[in-house]
PDB file of N, CA and C in Angstrom:
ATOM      1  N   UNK A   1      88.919  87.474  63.997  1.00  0.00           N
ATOM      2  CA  UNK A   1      90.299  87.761  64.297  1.00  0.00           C
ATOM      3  C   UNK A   1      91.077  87.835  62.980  1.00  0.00           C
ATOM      4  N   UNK A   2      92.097  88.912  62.543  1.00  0.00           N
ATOM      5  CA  UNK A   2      92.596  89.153  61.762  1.00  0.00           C
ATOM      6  C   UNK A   2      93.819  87.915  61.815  1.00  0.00           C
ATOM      7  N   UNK A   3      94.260  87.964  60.625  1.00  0.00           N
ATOM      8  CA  UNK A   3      95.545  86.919  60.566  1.00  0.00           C
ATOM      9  C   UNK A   3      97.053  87.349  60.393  1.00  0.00           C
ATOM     10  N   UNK A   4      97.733  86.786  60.185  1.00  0.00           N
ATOM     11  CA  UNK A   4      99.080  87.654  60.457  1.00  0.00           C
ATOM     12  C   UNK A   4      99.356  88.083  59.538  1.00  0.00           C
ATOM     13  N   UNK A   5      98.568  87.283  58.232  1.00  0.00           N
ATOM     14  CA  UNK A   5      99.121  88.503  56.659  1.00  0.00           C
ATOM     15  C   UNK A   5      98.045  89.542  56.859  1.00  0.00           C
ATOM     16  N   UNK A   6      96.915  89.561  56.837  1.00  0.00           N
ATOM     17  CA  UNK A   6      96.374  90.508  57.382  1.00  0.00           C
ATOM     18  C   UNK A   6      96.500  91.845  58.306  1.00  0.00           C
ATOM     19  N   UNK A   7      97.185  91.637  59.283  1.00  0.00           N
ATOM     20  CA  UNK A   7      98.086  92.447  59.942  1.00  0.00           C
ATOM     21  C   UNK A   7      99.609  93.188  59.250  1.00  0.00           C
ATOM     22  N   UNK A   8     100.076  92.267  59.044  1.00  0.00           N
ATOM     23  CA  UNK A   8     101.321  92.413  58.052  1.00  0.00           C
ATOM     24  C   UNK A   8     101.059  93.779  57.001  1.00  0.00           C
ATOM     25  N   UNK A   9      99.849  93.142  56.286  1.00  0.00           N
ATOM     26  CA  UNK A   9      99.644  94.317  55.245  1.00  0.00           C
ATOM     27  C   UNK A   9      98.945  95.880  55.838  1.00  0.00           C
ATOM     28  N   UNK A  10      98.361  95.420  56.865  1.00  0.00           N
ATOM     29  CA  UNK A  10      98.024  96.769  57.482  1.00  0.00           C
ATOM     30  C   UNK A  10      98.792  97.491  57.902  1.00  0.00           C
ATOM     31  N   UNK A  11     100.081  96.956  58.723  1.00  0.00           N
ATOM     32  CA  UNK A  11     100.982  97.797  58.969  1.00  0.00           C
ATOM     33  C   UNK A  11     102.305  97.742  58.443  1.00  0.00           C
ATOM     34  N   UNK A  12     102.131  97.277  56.928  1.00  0.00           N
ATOM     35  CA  UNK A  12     103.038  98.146  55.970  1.00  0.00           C
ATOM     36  C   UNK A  12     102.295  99.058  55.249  1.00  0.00           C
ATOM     37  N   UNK A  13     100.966  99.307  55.152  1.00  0.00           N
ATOM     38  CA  UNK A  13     100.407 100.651  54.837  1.00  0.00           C
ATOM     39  C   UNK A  13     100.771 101.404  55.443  1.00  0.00           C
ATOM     40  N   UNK A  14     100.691 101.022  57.059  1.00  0.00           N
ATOM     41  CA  UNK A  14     100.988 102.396  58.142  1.00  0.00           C
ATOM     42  C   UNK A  14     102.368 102.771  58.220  1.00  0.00           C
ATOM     43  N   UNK A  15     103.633 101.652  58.214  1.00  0.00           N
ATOM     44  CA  UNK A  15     105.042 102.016  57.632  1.00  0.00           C
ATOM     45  C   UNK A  15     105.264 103.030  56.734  1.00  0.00           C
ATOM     46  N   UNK A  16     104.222 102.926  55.431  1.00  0.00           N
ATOM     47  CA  UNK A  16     104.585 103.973  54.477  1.00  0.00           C
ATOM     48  C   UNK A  16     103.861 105.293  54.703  1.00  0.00           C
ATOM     49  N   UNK A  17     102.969 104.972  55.229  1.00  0.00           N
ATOM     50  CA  UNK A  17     102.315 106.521  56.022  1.00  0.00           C
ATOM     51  C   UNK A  17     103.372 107.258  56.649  1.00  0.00           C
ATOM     52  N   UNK A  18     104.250 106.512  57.661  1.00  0.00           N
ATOM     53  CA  UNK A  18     104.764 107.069  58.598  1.00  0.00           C
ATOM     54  C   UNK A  18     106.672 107.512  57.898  1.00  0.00           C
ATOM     55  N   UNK A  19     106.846 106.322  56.805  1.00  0.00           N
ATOM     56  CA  UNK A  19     107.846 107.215  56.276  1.00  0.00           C
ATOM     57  C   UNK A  19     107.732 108.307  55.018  1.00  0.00           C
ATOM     58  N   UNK A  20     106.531 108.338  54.710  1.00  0.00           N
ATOM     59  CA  UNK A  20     106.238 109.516  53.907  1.00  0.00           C
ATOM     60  C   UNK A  20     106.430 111.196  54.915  1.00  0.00           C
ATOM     61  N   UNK A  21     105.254 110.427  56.104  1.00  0.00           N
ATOM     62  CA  UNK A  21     105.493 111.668  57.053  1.00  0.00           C
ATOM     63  C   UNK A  21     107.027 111.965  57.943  1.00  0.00           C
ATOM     64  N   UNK A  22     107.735 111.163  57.783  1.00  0.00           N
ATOM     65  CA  UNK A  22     108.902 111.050  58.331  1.00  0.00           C
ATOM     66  C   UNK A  22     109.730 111.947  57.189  1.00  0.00           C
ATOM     67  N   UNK A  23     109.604 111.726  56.059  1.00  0.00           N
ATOM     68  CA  UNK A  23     110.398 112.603  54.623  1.00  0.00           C
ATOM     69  C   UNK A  23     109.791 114.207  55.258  1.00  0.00           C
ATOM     70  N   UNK A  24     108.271 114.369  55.163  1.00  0.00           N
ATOM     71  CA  UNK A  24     108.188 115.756  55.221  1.00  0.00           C
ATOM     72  C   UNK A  24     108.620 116.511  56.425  1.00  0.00           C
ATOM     73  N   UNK A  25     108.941 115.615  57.270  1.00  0.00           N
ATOM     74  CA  UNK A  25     108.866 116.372  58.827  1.00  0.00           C
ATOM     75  C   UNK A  25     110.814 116.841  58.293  1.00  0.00           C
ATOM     76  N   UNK A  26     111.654 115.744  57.724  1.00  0.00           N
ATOM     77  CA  UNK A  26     112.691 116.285  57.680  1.00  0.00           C
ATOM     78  C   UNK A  26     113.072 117.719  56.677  1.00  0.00           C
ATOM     79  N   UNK A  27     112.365 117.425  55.871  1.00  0.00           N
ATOM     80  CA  UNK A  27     111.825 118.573  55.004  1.00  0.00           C
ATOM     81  C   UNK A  27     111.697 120.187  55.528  1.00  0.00           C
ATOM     82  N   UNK A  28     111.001 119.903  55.992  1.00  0.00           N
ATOM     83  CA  UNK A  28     110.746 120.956  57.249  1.00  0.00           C
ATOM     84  C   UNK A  28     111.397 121.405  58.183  1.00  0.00           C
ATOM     85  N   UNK A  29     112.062 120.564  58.551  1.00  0.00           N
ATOM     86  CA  UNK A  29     112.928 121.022  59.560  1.00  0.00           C
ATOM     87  C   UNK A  29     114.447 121.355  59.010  1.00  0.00           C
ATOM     88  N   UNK A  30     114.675 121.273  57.843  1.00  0.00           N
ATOM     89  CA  UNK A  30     115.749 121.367  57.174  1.00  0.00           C
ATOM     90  C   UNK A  30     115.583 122.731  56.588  1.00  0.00           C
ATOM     91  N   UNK A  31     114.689 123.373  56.034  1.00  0.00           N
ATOM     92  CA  UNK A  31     114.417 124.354  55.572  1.00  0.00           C
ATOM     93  C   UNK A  31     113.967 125.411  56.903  1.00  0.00           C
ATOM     94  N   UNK A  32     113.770 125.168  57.772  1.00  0.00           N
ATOM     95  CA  UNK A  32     113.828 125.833  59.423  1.00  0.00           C
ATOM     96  C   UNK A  32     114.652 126.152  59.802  1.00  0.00           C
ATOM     97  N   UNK A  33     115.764 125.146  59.734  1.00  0.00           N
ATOM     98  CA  UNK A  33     117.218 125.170  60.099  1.00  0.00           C
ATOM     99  C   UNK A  33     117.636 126.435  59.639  1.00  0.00           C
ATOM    100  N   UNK A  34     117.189 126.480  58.655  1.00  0.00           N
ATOM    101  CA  UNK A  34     118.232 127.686  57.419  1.00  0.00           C
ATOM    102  C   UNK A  34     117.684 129.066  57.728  1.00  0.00           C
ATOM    103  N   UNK A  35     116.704 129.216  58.745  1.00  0.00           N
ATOM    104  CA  UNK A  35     116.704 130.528  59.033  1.00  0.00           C
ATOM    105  C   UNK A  35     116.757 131.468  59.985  1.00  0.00           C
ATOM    106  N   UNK A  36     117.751 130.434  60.935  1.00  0.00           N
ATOM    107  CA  UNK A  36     118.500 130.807  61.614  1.00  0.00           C
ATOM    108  C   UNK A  36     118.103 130.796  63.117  1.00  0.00           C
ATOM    109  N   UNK A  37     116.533 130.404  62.861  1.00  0.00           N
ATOM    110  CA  UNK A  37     116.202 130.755  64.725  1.00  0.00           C
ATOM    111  C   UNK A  37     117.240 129.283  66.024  1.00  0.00           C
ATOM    112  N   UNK A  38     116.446 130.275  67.238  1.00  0.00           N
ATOM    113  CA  UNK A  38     116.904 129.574  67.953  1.00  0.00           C
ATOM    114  C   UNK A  38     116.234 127.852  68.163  1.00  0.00           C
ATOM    115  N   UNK A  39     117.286 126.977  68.845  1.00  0.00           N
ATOM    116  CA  UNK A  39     117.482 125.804  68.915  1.00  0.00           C
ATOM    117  C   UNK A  39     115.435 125.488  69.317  1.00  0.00           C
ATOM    118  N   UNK A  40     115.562 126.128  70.173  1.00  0.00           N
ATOM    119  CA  UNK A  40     113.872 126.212  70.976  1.00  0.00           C
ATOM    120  C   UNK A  40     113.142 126.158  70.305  1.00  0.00           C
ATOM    121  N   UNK A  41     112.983 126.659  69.048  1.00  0.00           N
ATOM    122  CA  UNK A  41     111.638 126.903  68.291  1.00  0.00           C
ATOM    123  C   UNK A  41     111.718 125.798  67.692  1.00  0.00           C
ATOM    124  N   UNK A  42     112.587 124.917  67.446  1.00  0.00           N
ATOM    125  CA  UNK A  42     112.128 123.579  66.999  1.00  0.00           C
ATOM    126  C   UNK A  42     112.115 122.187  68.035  1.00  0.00           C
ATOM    127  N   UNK A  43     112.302 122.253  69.253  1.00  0.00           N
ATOM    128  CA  UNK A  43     111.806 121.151  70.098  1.00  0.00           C
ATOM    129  C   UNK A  43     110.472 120.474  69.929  1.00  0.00           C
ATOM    130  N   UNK A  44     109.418 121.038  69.579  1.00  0.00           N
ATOM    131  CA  UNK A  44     108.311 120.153  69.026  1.00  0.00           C
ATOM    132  C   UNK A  44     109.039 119.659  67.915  1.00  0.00           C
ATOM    133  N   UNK A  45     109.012 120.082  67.074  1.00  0.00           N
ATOM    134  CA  UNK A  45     109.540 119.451  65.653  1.00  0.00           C
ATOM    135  C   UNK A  45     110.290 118.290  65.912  1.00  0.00           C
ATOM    136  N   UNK A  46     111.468 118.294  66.292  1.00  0.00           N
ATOM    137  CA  UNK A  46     112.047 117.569  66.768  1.00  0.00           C
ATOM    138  C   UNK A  46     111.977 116.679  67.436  1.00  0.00           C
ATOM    139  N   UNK A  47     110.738 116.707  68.384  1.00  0.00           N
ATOM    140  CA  UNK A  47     110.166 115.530  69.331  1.00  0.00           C
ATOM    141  C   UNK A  47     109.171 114.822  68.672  1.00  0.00           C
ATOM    142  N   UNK A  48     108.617 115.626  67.595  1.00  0.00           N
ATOM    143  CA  UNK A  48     107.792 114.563  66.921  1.00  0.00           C
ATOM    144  C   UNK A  48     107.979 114.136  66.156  1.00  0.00           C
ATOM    145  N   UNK A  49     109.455 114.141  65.479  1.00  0.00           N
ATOM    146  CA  UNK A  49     110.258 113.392  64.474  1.00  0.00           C
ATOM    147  C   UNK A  49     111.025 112.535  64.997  1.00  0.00           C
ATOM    148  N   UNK A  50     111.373 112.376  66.075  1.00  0.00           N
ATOM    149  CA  UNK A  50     111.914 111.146  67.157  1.00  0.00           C
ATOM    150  C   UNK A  50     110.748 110.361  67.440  1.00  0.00           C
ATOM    151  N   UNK A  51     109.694 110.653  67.760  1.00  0.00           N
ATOM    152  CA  UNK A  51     108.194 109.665  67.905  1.00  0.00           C
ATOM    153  C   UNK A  51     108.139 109.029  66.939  1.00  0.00           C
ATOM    154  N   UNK A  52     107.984 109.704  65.704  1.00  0.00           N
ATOM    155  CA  UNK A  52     107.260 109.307  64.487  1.00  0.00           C
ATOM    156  C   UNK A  52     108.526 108.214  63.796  1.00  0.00           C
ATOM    157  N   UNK A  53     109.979 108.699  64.120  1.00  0.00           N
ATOM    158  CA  UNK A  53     111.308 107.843  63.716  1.00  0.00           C
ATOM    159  C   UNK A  53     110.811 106.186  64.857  1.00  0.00           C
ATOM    160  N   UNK A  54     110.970 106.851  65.652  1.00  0.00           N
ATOM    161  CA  UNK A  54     110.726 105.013  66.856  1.00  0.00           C
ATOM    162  C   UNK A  54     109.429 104.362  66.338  1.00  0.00           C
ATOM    163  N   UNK A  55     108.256 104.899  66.151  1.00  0.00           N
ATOM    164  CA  UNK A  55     107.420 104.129  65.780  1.00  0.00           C
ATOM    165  C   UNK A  55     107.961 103.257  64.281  1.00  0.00           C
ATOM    166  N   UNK A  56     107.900 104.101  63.934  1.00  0.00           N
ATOM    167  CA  UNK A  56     108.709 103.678  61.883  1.00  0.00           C
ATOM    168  C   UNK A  56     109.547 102.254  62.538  1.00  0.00           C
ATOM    169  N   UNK A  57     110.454 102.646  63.440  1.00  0.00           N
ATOM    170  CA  UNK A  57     111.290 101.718  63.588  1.00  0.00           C
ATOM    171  C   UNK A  57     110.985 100.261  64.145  1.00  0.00           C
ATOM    172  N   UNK A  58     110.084 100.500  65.014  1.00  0.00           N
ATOM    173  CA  UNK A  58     108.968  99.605  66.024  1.00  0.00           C
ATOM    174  C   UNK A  58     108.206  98.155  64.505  1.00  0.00           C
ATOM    175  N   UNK A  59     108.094  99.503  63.761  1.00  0.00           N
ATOM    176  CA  UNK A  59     106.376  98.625  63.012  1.00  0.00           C
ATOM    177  C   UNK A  59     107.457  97.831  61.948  1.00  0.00           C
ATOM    178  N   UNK A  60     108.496  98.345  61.225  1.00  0.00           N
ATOM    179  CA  UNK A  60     109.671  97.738  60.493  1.00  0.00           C
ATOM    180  C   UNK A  60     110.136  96.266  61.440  1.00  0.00           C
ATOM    181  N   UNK A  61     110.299  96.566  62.554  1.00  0.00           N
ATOM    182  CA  UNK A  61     110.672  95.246  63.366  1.00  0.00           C
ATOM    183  C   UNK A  61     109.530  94.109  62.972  1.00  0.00           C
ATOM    184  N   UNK A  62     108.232  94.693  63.677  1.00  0.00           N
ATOM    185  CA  UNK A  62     107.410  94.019  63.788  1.00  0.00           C
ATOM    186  C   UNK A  62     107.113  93.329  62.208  1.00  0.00           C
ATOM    187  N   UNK A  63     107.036  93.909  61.321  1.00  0.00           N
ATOM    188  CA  UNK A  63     106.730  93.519  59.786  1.00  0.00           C
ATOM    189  C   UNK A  63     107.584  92.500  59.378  1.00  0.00           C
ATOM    190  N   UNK A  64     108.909  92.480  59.939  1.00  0.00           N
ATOM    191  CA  UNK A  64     109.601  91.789  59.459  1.00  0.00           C
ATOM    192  C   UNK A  64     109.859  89.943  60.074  1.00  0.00           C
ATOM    193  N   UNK A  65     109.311  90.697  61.602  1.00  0.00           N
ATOM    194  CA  UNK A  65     109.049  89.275  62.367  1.00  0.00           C
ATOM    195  C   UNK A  65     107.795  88.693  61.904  1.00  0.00           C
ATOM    196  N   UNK A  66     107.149  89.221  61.158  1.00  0.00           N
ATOM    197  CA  UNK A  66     105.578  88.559  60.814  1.00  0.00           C
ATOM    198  C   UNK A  66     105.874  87.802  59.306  1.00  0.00           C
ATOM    199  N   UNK A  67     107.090  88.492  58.496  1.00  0.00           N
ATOM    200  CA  UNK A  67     107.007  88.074  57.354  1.00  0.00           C
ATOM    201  C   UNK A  67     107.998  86.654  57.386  1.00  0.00           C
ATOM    202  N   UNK A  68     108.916  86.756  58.523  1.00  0.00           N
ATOM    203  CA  UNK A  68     109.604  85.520  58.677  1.00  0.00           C
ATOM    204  C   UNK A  68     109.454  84.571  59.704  1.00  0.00           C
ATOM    205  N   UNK A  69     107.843  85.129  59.941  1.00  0.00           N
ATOM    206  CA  UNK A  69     107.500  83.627  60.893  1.00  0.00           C
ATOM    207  C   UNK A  69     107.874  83.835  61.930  1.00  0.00           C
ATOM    208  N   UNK A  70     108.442  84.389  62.523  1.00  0.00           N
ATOM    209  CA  UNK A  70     108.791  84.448  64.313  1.00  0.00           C
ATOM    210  C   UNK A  70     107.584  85.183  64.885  1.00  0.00           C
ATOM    211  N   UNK A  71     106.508  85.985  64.277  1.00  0.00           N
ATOM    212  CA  UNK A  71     105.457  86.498  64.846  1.00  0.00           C
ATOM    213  C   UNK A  71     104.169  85.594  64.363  1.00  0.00           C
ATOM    214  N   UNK A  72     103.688  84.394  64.549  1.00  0.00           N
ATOM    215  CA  UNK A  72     102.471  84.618  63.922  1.00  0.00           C
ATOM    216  C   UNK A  72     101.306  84.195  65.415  1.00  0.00           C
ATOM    217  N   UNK A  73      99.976  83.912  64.866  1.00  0.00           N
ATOM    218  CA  UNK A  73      99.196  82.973  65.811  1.00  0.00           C
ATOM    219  C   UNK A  73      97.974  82.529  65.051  1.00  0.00           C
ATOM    220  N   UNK A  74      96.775  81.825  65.594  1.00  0.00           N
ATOM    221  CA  UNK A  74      95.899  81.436  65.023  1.00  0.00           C
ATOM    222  C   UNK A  74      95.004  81.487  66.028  1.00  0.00           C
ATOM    223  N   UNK A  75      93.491  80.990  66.040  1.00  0.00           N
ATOM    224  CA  UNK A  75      92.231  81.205  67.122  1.00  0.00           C
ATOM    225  C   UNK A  75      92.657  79.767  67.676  1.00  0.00           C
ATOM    226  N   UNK A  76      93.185  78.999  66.978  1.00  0.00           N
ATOM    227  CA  UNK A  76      92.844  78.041  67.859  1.00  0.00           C
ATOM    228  C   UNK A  76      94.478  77.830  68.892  1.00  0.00           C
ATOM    229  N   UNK A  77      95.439  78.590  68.285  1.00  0.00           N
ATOM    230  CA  UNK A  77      96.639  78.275  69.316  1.00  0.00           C
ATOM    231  C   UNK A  77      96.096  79.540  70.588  1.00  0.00           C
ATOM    232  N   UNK A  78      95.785  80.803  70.506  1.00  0.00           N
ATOM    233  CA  UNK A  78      95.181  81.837  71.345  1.00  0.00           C
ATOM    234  C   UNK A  78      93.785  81.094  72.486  1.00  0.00           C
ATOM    235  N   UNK A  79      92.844  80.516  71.683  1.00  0.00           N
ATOM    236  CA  UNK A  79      92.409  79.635  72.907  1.00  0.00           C
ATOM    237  C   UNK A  79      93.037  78.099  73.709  1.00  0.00           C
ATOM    238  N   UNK A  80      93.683  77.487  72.670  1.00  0.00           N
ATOM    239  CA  UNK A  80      94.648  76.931  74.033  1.00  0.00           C
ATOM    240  C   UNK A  80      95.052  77.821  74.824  1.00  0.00           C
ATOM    241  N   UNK A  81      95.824  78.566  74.409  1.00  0.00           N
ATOM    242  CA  UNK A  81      96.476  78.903  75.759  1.00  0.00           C
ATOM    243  C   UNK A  81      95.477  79.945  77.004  1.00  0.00           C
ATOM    244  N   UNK A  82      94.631  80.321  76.667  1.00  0.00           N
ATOM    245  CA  UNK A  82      93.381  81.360  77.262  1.00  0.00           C
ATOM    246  C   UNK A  82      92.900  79.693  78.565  1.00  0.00           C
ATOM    247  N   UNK A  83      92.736  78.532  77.917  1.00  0.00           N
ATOM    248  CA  UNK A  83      92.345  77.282  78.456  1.00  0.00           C
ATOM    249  C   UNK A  83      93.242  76.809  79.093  1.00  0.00           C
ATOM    250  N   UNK A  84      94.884  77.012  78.927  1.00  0.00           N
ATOM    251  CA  UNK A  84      95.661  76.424  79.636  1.00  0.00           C
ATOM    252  C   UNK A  84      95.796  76.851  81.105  1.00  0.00           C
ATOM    253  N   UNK A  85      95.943  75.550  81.849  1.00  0.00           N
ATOM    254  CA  UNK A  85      96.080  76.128  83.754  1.00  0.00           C
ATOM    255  C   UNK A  85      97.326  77.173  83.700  1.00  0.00           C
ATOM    256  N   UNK A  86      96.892  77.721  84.555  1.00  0.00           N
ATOM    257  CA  UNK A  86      98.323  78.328  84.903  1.00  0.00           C
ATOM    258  C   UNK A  86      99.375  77.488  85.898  1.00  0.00           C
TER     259      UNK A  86
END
């Protein structure tokens, strides 16, 4: 089982994945903009820059609850509770 810095650092790799790809998608769609088509031809674009924005936003939450302690766990607090009655 991975640990919470462990995790932590994995998904601030994937944070910067996703705001690198978050820069180019605006990129793109900014230079789209400028040539005039209709609103339609960019609804993908657009929907996958709202995905790719909520996730960004999701994993930033999560990173930040892991780095200040409100997210963590260990094997042995996960099997208490797997052992605890309901």
């Amino acid at each position: 089982m991975l640990a919470p810095e462990e995790i932590r650092d994995a998904l601030e790799r994937r944070s910067r994945t996703l705001g690198e790809a978050l820069a180019t998608l605006d990129a793109e769609m900014s230079a789209e903009t400028g040539h005039g088509l209709p609103r339609i031809t960019m609804l993908e674009a657009e929907y996958l820059r709202a995905v790719t924005a909520a996730e960004l936003q999701w994993l930033r939450s999560v990173i930040d609850d892991l780095r200040s302690g409100n997210l963590t766990w260990s094997a042995a607090d996960l099997l208490a509770f797997a052992e605890a009655p309901e």
